[in-house]
C-alpha atoms as a PDB file:
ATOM      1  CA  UNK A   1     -90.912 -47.806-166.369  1.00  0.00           C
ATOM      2  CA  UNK A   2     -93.333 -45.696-164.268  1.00  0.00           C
ATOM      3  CA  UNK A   3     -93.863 -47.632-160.570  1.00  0.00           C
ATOM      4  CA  UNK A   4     -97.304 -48.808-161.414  1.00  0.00           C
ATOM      5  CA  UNK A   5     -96.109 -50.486-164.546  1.00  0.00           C
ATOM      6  CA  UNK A   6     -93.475 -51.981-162.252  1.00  0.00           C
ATOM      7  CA  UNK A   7     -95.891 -53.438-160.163  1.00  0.00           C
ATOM      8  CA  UNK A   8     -98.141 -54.546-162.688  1.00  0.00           C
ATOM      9  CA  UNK A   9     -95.311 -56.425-164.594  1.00  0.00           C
ATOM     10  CA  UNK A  10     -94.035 -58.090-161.063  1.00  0.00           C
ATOM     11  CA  UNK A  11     -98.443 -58.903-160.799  1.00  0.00           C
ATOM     12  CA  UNK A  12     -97.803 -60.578-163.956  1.00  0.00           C
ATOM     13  CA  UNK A  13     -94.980 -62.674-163.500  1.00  0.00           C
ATOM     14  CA  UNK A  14     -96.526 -63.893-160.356  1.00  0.00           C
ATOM     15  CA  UNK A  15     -99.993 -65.013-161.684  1.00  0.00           C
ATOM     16  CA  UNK A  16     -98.018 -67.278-164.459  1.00  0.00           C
ATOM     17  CA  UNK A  17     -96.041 -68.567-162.180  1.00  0.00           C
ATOM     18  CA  UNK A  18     -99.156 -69.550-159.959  1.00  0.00           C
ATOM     19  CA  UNK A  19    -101.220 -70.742-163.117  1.00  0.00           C
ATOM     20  CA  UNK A  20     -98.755 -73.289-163.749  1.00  0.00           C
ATOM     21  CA  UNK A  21     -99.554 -75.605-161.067  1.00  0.00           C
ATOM     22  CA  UNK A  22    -103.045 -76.309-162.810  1.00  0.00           C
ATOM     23  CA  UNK A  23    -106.640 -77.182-161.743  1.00  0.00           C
ATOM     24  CA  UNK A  24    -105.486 -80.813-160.607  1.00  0.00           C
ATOM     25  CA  UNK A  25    -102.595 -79.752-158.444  1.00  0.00           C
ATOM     26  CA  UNK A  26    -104.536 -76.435-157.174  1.00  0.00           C
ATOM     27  CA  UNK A  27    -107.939 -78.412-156.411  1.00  0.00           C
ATOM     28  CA  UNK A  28    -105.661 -79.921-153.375  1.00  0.00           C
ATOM     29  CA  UNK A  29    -104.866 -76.855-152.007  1.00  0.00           C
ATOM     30  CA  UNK A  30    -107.894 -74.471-152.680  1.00  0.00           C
ATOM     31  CA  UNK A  31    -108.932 -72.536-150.836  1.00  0.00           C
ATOM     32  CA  UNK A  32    -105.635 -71.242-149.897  1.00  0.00           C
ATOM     33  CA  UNK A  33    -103.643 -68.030-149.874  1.00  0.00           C
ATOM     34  CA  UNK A  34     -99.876 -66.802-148.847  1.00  0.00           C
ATOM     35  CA  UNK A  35     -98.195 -63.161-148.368  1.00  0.00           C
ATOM     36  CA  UNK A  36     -94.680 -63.044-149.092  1.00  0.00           C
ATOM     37  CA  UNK A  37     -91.875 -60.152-149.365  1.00  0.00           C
ATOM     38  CA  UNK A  38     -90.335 -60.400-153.202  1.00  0.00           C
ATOM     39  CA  UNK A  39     -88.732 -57.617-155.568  1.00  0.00           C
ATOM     40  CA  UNK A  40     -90.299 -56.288-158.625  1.00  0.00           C
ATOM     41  CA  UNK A  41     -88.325 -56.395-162.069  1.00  0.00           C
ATOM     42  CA  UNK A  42     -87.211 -53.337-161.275  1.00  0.00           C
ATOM     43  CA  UNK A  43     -85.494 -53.792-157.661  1.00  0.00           C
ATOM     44  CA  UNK A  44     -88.645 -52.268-155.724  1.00  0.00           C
ATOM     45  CA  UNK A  45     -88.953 -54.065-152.689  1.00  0.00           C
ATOM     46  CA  UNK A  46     -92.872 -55.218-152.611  1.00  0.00           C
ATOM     47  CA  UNK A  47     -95.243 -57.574-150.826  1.00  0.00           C
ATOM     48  CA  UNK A  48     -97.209 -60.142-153.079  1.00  0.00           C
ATOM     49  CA  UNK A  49    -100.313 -62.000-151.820  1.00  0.00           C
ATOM     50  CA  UNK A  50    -101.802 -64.988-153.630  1.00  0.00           C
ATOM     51  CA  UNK A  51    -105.005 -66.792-153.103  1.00  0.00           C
ATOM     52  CA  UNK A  52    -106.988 -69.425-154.377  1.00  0.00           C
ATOM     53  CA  UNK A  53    -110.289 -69.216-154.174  1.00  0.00           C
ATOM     54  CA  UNK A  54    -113.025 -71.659-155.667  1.00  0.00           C
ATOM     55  CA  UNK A  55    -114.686 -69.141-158.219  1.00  0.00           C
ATOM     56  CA  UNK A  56    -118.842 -70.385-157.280  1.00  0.00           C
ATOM     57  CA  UNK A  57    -118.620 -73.971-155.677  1.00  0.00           C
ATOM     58  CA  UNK A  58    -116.260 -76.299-154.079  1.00  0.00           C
ATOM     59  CA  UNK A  59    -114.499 -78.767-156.911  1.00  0.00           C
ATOM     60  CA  UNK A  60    -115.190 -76.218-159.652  1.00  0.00           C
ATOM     61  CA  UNK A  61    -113.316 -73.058-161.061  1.00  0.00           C
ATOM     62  CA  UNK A  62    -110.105 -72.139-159.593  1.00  0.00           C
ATOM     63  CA  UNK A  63    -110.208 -68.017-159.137  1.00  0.00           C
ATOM     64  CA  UNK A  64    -106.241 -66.923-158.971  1.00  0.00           C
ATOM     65  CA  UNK A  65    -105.668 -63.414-157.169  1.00  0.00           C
ATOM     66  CA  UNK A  66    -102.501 -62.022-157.296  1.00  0.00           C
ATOM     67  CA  UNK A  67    -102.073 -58.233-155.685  1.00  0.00           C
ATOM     68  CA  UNK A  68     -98.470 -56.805-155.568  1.00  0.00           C
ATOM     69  CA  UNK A  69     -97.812 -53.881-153.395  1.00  0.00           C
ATOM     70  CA  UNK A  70     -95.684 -51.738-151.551  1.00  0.00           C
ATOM     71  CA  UNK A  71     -95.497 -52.620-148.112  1.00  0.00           C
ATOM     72  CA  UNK A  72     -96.592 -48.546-147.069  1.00  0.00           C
ATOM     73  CA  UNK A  73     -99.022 -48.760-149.733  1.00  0.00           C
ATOM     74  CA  UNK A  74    -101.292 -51.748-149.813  1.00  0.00           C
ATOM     75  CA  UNK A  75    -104.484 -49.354-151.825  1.00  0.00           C
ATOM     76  CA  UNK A  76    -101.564 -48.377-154.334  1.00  0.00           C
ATOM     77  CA  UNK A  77    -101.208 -51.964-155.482  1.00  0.00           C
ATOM     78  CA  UNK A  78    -102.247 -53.710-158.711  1.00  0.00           C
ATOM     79  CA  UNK A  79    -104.690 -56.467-158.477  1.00  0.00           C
ATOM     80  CA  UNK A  80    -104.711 -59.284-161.042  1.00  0.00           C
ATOM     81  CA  UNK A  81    -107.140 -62.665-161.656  1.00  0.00           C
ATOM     82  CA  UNK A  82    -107.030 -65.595-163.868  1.00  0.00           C
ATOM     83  CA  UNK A  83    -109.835 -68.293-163.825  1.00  0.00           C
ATOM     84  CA  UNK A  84    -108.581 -71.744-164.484  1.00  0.00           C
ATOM     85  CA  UNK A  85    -111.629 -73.669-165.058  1.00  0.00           C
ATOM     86  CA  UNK A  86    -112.483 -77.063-164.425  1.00  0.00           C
ATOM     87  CA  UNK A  87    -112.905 -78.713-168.036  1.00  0.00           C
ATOM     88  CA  UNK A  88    -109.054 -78.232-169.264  1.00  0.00           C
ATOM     89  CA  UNK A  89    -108.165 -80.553-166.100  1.00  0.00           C
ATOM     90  CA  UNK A  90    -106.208 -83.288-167.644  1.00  0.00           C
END
């Protein structure tokens, strides 16, 4: 697995994990966002920031960034995004 495929799985992993929460439970917390030290699924040590952003107006779409990186390298990172939108709020 090249490095940037490492990364981008480890981008992955993170952004389901942070979609599971769901609009309700994120809506309390938005807008928020965290840096943390983790390991990719290959062993590479690697910072991972998360935010939640509202995605055009307070109390509606929930924009999900994810960006894994290197510590050295934070331009050499992969960036990820997932929308979790209002209506499928249970």
């Amino acid at each position: 697995m090249s490095a940037t495929d490492d990364l981008e799985a480890a981008a992955r992993e993170e952004l389901e994990r942070a979609c599971t929460l769901g609009w309700k439970a994120l809506a309390a917390h938005t807008p928020w966002g965290d840096t943390f030290e983790g390991f990719t699924p290959e062993g590479r040590e690697v910072s991972v920031e998360r935010n939640y952003l509202w995605e055009h107006e307070t109390g509606g779409d929930i924009r999900i960034e994810v960006n894994v990186y290197e510590p050295r390298d934070h331009e050499e990172g992969v960036s990820l995004t997932r929308t979790i939108a209002r209506e499928t709020a249970a």
